[in-house]
Protein backbone atom coordinates (compact mmCIF):
# COMPACT_ATOMS: atom_id res chain seq x y z
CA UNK A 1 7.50 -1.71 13.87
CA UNK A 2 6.33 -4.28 15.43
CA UNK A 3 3.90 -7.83 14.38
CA UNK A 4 1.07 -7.29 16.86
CA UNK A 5 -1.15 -4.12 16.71
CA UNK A 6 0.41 -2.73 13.25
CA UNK A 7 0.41 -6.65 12.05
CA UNK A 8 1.53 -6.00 7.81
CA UNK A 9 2.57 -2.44 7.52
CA UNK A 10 6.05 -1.73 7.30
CA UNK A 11 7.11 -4.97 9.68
CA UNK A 12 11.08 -5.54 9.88
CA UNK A 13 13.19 -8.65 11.11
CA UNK A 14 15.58 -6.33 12.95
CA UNK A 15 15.17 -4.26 15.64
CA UNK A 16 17.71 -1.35 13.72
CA UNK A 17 15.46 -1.70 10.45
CA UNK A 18 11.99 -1.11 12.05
CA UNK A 19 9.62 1.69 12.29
CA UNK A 20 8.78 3.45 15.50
CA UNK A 21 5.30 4.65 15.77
CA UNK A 22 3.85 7.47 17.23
CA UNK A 23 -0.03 8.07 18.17
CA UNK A 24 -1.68 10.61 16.69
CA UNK A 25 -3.30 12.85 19.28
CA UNK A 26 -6.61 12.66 19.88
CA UNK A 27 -7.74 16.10 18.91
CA UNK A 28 -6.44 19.47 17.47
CA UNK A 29 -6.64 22.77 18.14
CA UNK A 30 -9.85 24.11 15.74
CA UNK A 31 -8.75 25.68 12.81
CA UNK A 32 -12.30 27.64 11.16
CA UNK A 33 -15.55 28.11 12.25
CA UNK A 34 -17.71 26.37 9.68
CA UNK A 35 -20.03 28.89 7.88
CA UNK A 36 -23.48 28.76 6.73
CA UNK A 37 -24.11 30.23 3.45
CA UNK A 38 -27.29 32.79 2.72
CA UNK A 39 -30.21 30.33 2.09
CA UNK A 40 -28.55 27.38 3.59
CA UNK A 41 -30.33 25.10 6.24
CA UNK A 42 -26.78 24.40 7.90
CA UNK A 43 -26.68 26.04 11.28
CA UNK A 44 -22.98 26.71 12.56
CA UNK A 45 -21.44 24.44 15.03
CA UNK A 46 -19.00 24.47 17.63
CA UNK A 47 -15.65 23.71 15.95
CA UNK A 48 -14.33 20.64 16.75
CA UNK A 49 -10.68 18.82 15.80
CA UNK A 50 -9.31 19.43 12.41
CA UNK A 51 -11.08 15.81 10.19
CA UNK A 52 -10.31 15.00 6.59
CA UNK A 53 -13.49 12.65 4.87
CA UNK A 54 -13.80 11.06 2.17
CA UNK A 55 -17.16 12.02 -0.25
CA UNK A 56 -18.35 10.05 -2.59
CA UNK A 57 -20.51 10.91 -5.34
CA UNK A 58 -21.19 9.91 -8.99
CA UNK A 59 -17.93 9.85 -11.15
CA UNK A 60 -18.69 12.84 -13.32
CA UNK A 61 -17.56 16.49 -13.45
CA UNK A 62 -20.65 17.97 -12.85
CA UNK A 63 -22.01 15.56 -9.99
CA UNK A 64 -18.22 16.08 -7.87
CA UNK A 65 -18.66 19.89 -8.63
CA UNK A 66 -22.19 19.74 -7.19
CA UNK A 67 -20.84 17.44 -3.93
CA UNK A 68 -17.84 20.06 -3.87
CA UNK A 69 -20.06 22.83 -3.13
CA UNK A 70 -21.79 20.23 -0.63
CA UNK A 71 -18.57 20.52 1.23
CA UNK A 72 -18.40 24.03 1.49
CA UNK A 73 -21.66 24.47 2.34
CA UNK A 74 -21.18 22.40 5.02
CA UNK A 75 -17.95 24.26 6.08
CA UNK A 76 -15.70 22.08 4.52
CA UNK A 77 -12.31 23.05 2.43
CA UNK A 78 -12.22 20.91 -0.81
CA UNK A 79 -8.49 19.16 -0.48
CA UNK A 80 -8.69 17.04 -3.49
CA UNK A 81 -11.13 16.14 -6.15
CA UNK A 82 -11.15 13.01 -8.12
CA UNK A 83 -14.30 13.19 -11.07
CA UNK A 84 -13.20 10.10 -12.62
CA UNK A 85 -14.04 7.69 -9.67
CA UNK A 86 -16.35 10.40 -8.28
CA UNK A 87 -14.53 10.93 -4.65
CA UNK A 88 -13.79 14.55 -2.75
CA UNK A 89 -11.36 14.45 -0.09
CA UNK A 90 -12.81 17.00 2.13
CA UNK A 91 -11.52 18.50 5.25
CA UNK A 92 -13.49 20.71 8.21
CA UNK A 93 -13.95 21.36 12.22
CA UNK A 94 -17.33 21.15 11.79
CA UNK A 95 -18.11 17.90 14.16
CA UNK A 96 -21.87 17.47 11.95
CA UNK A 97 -19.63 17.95 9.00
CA UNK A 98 -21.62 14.14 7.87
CA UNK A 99 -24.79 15.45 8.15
CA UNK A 100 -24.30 18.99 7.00
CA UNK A 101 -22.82 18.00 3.57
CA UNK A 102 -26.03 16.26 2.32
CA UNK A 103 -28.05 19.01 3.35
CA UNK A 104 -29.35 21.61 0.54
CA UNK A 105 -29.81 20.77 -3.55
CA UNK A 106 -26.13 19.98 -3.79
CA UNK A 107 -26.15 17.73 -0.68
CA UNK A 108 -28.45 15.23 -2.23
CA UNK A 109 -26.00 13.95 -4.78
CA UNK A 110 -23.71 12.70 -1.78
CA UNK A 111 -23.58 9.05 -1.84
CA UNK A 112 -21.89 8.47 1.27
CA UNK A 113 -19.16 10.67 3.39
CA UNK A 114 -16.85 9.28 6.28
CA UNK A 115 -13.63 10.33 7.65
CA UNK A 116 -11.07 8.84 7.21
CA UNK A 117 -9.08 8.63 10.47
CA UNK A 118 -10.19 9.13 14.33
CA UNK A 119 -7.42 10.95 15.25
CA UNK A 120 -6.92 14.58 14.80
CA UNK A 121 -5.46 15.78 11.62
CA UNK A 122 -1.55 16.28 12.02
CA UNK A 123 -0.62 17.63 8.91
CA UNK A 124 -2.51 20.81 9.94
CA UNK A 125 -4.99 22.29 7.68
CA UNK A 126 -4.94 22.54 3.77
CA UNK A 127 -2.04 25.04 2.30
CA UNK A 128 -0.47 25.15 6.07
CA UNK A 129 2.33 22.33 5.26
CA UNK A 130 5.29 23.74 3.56
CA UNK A 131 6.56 21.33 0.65
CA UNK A 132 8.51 18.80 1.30
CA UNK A 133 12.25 19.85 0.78
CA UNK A 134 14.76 17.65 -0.94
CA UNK A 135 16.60 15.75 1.64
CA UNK A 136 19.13 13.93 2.16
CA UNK A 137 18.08 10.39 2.49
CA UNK A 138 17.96 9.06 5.92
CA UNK A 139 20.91 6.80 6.90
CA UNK A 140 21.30 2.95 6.98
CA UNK A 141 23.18 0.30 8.15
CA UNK A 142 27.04 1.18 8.44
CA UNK A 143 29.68 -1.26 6.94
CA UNK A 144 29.53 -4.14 9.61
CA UNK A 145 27.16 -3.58 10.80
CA UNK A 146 24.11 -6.33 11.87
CA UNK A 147 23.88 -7.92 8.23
CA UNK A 148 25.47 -4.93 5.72
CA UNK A 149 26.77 -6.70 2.58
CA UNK A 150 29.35 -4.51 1.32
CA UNK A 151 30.51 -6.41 -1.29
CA UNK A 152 28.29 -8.16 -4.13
CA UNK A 153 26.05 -10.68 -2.41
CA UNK A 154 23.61 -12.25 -4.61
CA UNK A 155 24.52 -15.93 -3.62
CA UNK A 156 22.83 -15.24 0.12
CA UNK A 157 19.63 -14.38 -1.90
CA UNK A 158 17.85 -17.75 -0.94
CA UNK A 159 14.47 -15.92 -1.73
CA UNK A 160 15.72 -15.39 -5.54
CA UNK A 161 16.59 -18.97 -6.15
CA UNK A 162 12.79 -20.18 -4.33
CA UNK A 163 11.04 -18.45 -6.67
CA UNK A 164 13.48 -19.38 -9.58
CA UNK A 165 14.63 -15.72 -10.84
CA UNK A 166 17.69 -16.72 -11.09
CA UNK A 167 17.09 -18.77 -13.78
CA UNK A 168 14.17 -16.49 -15.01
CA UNK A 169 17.43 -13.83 -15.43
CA UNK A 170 18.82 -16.16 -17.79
CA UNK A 171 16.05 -15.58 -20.04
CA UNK A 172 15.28 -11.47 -19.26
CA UNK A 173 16.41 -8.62 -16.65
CA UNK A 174 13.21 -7.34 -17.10
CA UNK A 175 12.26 -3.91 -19.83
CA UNK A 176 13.14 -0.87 -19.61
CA UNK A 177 9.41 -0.04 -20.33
CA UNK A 178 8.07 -2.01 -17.48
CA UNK A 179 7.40 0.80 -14.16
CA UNK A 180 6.66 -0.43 -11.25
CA UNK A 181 5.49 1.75 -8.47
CA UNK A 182 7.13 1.27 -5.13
CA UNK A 183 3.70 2.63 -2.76
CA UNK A 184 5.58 2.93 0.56
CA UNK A 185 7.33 5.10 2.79
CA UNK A 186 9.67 6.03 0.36
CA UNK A 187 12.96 5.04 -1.77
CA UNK A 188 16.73 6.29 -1.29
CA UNK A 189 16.87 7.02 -5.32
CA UNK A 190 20.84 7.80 -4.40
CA UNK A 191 21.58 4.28 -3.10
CA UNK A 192 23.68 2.28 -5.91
CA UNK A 193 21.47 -0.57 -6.32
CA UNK A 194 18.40 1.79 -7.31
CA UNK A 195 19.84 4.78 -8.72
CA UNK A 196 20.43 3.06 -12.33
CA UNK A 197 16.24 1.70 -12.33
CA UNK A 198 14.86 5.23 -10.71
CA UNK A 199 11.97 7.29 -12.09
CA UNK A 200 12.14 10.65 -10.84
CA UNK A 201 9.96 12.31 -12.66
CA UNK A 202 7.18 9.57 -12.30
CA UNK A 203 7.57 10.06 -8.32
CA UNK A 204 5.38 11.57 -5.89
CA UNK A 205 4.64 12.09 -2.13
CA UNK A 206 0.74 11.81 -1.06
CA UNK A 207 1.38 12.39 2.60
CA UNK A 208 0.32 16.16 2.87
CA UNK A 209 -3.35 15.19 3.03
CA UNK A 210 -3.21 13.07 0.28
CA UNK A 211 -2.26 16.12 -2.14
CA UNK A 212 0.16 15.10 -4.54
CA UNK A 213 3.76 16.76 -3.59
CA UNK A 214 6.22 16.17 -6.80
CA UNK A 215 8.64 18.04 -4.98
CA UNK A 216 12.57 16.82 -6.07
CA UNK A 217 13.15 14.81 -3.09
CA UNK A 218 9.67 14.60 -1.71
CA UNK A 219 9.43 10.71 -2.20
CA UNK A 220 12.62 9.87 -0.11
CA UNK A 221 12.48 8.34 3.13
CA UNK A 222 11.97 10.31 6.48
CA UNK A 223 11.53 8.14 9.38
CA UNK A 224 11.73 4.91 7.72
CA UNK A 225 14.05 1.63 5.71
CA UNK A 226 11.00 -0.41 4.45
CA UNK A 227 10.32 1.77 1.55
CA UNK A 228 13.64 1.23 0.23
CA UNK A 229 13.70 -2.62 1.22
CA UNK A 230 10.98 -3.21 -0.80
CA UNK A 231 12.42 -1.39 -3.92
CA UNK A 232 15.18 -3.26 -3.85
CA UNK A 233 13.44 -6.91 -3.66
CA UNK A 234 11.34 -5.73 -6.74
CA UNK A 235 14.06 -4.14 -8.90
CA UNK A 236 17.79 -4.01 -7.52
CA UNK A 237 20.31 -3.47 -10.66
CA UNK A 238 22.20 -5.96 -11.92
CA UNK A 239 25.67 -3.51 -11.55
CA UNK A 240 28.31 -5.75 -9.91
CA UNK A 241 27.16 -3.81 -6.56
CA UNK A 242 25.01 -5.51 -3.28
CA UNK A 243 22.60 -7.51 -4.66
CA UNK A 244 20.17 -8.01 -8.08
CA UNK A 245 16.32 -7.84 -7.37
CA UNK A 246 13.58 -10.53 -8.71
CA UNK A 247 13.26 -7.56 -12.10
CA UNK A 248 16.64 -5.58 -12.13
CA UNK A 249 15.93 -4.67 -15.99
CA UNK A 250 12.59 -2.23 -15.07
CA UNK A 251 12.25 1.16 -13.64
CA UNK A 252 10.78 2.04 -10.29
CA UNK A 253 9.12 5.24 -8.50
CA UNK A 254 8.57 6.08 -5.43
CA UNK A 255 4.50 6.93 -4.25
CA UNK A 256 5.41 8.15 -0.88
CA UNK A 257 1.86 7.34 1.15
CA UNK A 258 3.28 6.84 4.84
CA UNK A 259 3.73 9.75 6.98
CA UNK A 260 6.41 10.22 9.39
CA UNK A 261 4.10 8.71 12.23
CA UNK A 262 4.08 5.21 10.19
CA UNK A 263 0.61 5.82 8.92
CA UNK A 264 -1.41 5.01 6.05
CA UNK A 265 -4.41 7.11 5.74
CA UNK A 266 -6.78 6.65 3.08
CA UNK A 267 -6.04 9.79 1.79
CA UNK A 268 -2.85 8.71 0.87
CA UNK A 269 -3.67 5.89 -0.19
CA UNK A 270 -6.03 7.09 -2.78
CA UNK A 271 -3.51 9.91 -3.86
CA UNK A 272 -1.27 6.67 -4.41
CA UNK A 273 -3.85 4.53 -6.94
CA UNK A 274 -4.61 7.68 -8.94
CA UNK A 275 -1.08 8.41 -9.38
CA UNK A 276 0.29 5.26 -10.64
CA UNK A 277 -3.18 5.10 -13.08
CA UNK A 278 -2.26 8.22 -14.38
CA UNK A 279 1.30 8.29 -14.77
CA UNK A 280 1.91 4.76 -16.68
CA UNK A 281 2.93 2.05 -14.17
CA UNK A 282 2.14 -1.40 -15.05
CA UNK A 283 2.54 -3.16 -11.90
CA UNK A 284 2.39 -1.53 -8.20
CA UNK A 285 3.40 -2.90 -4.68
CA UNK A 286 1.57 -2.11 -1.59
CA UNK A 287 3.15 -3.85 1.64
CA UNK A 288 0.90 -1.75 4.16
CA UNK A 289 -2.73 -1.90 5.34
CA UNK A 290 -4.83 1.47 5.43
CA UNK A 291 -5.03 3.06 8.79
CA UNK A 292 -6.59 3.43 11.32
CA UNK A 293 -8.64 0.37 11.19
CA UNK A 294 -6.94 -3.17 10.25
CA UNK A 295 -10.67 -4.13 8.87
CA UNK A 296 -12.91 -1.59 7.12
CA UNK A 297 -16.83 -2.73 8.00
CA UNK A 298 -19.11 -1.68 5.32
CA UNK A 299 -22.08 -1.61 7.63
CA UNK A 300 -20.05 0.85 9.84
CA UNK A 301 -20.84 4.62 7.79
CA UNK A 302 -17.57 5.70 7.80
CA UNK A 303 -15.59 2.84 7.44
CA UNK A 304 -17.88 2.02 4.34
CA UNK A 305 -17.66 5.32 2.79
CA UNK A 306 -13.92 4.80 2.87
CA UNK A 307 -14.08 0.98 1.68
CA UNK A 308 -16.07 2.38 -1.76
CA UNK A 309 -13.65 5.19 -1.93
CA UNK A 310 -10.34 2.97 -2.10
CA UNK A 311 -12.74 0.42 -3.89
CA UNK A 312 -12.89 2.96 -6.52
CA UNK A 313 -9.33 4.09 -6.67
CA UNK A 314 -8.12 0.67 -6.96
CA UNK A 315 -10.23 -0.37 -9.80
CA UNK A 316 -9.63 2.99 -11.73
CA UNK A 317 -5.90 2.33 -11.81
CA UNK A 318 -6.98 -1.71 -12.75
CA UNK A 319 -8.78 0.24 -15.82
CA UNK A 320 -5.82 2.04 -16.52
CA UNK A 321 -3.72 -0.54 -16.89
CA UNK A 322 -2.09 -0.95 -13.37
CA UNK A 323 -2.02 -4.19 -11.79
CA UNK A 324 -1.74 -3.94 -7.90
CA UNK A 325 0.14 -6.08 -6.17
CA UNK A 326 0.04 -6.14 -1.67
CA UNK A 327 1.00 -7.62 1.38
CA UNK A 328 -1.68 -10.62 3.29
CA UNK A 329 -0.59 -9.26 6.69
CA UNK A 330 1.15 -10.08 9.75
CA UNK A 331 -1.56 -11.35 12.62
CA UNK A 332 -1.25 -15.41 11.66
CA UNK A 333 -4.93 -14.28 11.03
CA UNK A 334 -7.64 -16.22 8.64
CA UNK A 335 -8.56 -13.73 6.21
CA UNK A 336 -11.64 -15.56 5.52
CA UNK A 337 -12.94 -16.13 8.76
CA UNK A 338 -12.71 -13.09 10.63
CA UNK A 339 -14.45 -13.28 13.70
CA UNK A 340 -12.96 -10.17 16.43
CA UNK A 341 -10.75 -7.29 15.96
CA UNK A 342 -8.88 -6.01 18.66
CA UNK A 343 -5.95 -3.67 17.28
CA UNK A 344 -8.37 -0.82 15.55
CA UNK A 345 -8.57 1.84 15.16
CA UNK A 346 -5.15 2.40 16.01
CA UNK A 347 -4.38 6.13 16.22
CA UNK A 348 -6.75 7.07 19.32
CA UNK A 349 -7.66 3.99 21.09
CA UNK A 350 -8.37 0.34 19.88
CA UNK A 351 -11.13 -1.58 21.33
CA UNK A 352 -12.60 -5.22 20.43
CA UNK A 353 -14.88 -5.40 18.31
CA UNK A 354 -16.71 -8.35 16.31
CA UNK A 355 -16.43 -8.65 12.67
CA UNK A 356 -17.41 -10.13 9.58
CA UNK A 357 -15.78 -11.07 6.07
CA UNK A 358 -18.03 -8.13 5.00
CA UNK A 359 -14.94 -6.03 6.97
CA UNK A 360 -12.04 -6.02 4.82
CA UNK A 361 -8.44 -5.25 4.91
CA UNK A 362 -7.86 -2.57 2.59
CA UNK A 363 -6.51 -2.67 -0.16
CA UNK A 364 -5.53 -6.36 -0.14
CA UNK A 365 -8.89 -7.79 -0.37
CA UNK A 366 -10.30 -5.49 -2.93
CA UNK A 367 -11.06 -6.91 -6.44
CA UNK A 368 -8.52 -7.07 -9.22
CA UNK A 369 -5.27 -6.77 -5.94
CA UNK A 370 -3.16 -9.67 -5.87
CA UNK A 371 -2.77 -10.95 -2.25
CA UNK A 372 0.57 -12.54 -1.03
CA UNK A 373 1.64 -14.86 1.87
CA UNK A 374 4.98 -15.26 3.50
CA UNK A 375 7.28 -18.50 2.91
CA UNK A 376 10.19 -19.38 4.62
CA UNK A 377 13.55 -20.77 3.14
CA UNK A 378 11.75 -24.20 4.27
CA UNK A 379 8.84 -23.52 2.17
CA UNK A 380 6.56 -23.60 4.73
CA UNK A 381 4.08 -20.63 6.09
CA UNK A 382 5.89 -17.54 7.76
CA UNK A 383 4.89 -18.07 11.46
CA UNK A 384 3.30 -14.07 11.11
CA UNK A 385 1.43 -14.67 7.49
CA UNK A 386 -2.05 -14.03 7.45
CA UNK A 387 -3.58 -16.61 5.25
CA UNK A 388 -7.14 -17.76 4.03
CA UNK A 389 -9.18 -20.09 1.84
CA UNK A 390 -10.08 -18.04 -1.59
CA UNK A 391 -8.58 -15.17 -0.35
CA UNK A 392 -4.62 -15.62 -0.61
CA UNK A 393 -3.75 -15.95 -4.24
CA UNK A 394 0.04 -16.77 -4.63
CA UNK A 395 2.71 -17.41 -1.68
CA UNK A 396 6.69 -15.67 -1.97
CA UNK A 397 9.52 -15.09 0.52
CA UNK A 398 8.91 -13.04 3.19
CA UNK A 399 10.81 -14.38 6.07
CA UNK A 400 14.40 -12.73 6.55
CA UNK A 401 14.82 -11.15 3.38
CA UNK A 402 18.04 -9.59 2.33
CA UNK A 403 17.30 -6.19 0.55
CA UNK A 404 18.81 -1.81 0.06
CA UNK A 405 18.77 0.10 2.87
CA UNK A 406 18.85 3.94 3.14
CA UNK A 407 22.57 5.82 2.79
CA UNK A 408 23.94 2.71 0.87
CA UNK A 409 23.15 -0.36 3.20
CA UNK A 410 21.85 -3.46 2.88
CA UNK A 411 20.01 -5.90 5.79
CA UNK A 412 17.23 -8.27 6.16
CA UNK A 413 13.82 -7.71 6.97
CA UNK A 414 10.48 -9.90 7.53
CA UNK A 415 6.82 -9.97 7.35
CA UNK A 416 4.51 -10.23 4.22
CA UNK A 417 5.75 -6.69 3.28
CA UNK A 418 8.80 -8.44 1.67
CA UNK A 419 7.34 -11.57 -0.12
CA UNK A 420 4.71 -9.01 -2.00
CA UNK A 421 7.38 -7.26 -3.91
CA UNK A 422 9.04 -10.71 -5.13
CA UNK A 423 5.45 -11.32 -6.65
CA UNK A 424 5.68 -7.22 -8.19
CA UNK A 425 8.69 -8.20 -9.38
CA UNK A 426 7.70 -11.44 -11.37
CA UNK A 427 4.51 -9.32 -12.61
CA UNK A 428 7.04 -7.02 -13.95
CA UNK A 429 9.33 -9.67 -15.53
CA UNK A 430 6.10 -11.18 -16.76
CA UNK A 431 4.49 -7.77 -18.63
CA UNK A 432 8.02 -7.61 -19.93
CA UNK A 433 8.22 -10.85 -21.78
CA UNK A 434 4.09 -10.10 -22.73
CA UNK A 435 4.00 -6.11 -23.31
CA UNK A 436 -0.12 -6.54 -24.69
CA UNK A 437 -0.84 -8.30 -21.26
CA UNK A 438 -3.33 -5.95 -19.15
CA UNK A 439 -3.42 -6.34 -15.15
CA UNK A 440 -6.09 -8.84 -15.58
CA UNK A 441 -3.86 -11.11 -18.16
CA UNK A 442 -1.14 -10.24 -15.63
CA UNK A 443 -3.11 -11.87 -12.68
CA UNK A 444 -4.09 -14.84 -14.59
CA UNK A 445 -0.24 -15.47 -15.21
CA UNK A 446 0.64 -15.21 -12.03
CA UNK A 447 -2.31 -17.88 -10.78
CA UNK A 448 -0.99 -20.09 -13.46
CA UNK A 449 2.56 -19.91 -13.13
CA UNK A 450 2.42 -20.34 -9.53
CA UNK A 451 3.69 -23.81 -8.31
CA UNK A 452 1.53 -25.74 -6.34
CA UNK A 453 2.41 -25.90 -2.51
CA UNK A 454 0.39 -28.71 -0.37
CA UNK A 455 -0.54 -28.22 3.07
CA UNK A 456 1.89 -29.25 5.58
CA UNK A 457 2.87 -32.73 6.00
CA UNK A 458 1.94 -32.42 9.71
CA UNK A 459 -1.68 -32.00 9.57
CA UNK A 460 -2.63 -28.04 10.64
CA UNK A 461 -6.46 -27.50 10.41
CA UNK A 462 -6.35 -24.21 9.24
CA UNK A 463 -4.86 -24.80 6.08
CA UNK A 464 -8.01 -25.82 3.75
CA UNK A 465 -8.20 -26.26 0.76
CA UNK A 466 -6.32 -28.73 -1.94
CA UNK A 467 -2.41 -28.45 -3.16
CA UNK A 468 -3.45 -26.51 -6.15
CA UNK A 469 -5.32 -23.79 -4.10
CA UNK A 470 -5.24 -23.85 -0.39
CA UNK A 471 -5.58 -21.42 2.59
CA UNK A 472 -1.67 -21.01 3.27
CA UNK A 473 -0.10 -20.52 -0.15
CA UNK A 474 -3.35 -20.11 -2.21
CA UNK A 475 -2.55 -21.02 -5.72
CA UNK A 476 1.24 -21.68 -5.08
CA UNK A 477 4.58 -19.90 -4.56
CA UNK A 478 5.42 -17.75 -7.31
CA UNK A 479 7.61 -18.81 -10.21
CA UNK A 480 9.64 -16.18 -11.97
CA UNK A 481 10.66 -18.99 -14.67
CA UNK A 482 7.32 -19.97 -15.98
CA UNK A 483 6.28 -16.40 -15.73
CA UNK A 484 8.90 -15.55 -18.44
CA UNK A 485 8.58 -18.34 -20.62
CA UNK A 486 6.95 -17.42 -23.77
CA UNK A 487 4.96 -20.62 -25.11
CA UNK A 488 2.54 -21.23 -22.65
């Protein structure tokens, strides 16, 4: 995948390790007519293209019951229902599917509805999709190929010795009851350097609609190697095989939430938060941004209904313990001075558009998620990083970074989608070392531990700020070592 239109998600320093995209059609062949039920106000439309939307409502039973029947009402299918953040995934052909489902009694306790994509639904509609069947794991790098390290390589590991886990390993692997949640395109649980630190049973796939698929098999890899790159940054075993990851003591699972296409629909995405809240991870990755649109606008009405949605998800799995953990970006973009967007939405057609800080790139600038910029071997700001004043909070290696592959390989990759896991990983080490710590103690440490990076010698005017908190590296590049020491 490339660092322009698709900037973050799933980015790769070689050509044989990225991601090839495909565009979503533009519409879909309609599916159901929408229905009006006896007494209802809703007057049947034309079907249009198969759209999933987001609904929110008040988190309780009884108000997402109430906004469920909203949906159908409104000739909607219900496709998941979440009544402790108060959001309905919804799905219909009706093109006044917004305005129908506040119409009648239960309409009114709608907050806000948007969908979620502006592309066609692909998946097909609800109960269509067969499960996904246990495959094999896609292939990786053969031996000799580009940079496959067949034999034990932890010395070329630059990245580990920046951010000091190699001497942080001295002290702790990492605990055995530390999960961390891998929320990607999927992990190779047979490669050698994960197999030992897998959770099966604590893995999932969200890309049928954002339906969660526990399938055996269902959270490898399809179409894609960054899943798996990114596992093995956060939690490669120490075995005597490839390589040893920033945490190689703690267990990871695999939250599937990019489809085949290389997307990352809020629907997924959602499915993803929930999941890890509810199945006991302490610390989660999330090297992607949420598709279609590289900035969410609140004052747009779908693109806010989906903003509060994610908002929602995100801080329900911060309640539950979960600290999340993602990726500043790829566009060399200042986070906290947007001004234009010209890559969205980016599965029909992107146009320009002007924006505002009150657009944000989900879910790396919502509350309580850690954001992380690129370093090189140098130190110095990944050419691709986005970066920003207040907005970046620690810096990690992300430039060339030597990680699993599917089938057994190994090879390097780049973008800020590999220095976020090095910062999972150091949460992990650091929730190991302080079990009581909740995501919020967990964030704190990592602020703290951080060491202070100045701007660059040379003078560059974007980066603001002072050496203890500035726009390129925020409060510093991590450090695994203080994060594991216990008397501070």
């Amino acid at each position: 995948m490339s660092l322009t239109s698709r900037t973050r998600r799933l980015t790769a320093g070689l050509a044989v390790a990225a991601l090839t995209l495909t565009t979503a059609g533009a519409a879909s062949a309609a599916y159901a007519m929408p229905y009006a039920p006896a007494g209802s106000t809703v007057t049947a439309a034309e079907p249009g293209p198969l759209m999933n939307y987001v609904v929110n409502t008040k988190a309780s039973p009884g108000h997402v019951r109430k906004a469920e029947n909203a949906v159908k009402a409104a000739g909607g299918t219900v496709v998941e229902s979440y009544a402790r953040i108060g959001v309905v995934v919804a799905q219909s052909t009706n093109p006044d599917f917004r305005t129908d489902v506040r119409a009648g009694r239960d309409g009114r306790e709608v907050q806000s509805v948007g969908a979620t994509r502006t592309a066609a639904v692909s998946e097909g509609p609800v109960g269509s999709a067969a499960k996904a069947s246990a495959q094999a794991p896609t292939k990786g790098l053969a031996a000799g190929e580009a940079t496959m390290a067949a034999d034990p390589d932890e010395a070329k590991q630059w990245d580990m010795v920046q951010i000091k886990a190699d001497q942080a390993h001295k002290v702790t692997d990492g605990s055995r009851q530390v999960l961390v949640g891998i929320n990607d395109s999927g992990v190779d649980d047979t490669h050698p350097d994960l197999a030992p630190n897998f959770d099966a049973r604590n893995s999932v796939n969200c890309t049928g609609n954002g339906v969660p698929d526990t399938t055996p098999g269902g959270w490898r890899p399809t179409t894609s190697a960054h899943g798996t790159h990114v596992a093995g940054t956060v939690a490669a075993a120490r075995n005597g095989v490839g390589i040893v990851g920033v945490a190689p003591g703690v267990r990871i699972a695999s939250v599937k939430v990019v489809n085949d296409d290389g997307y990352i629909y809020p629907e997924y995405a959602i499915c993803g938060f929930v999941w890890a809240a509810e199945h006991g991870m302490d610390v989660t990755n999330h090297s992607y941004f949420i598709d279609p649109w590289q900035f969410w606008c609140d004052d747009n009405a779908d693109q806010g209904a989906v903003q509060e949605a994610v908002r929602r998800a995100v801080a329900y799995a911060t309640d539950r313990g979960v600290l999340s953990v993602a990726a500043a970006g790829n566009s060399n973009y200042d986070l906290s001075n947007k001004t234009t967007d010209s890559s969205s939405p980016n599965d029909s057609t992107a146009v320009t558009r002007q924006i505002d800080n009150d657009c944000l790139d989900l879910p790396t600038e919502l509350p309580g998620v850690i954001t992380v910029a690129s370093t090189t071997q140098a130190k110095a700001k990944s050419g691709f990083s986005n970066f920003g004043l207040h907005t970046i909070d620690v810096a990690a290696p992300g430039s060339s970074i030597l990680s699993t592959l599917p089938g057994g390989g190994y090879g390097t990759m780049s973008g800020t989608s590999m220095a976020s896991p090095h910062v999972a990983g150091v949460a992990a080490l650091m929730k190991s070392v302080h079990p009581w710590w909740g995501p919020r103690d967990l964030e704190r440490g990592l602020r703290k531990q951080a060491d202070d990076t100045a701007c660059p010698a040379t003078p560059d005017p974007r980066c603001t700020g002072t050496t203890a908190d500035n726009a390129f590296y925020g409060e510093g590049i991590a450090d695994a070592l203080d994060a594991v020491r216990r008397g501070w």
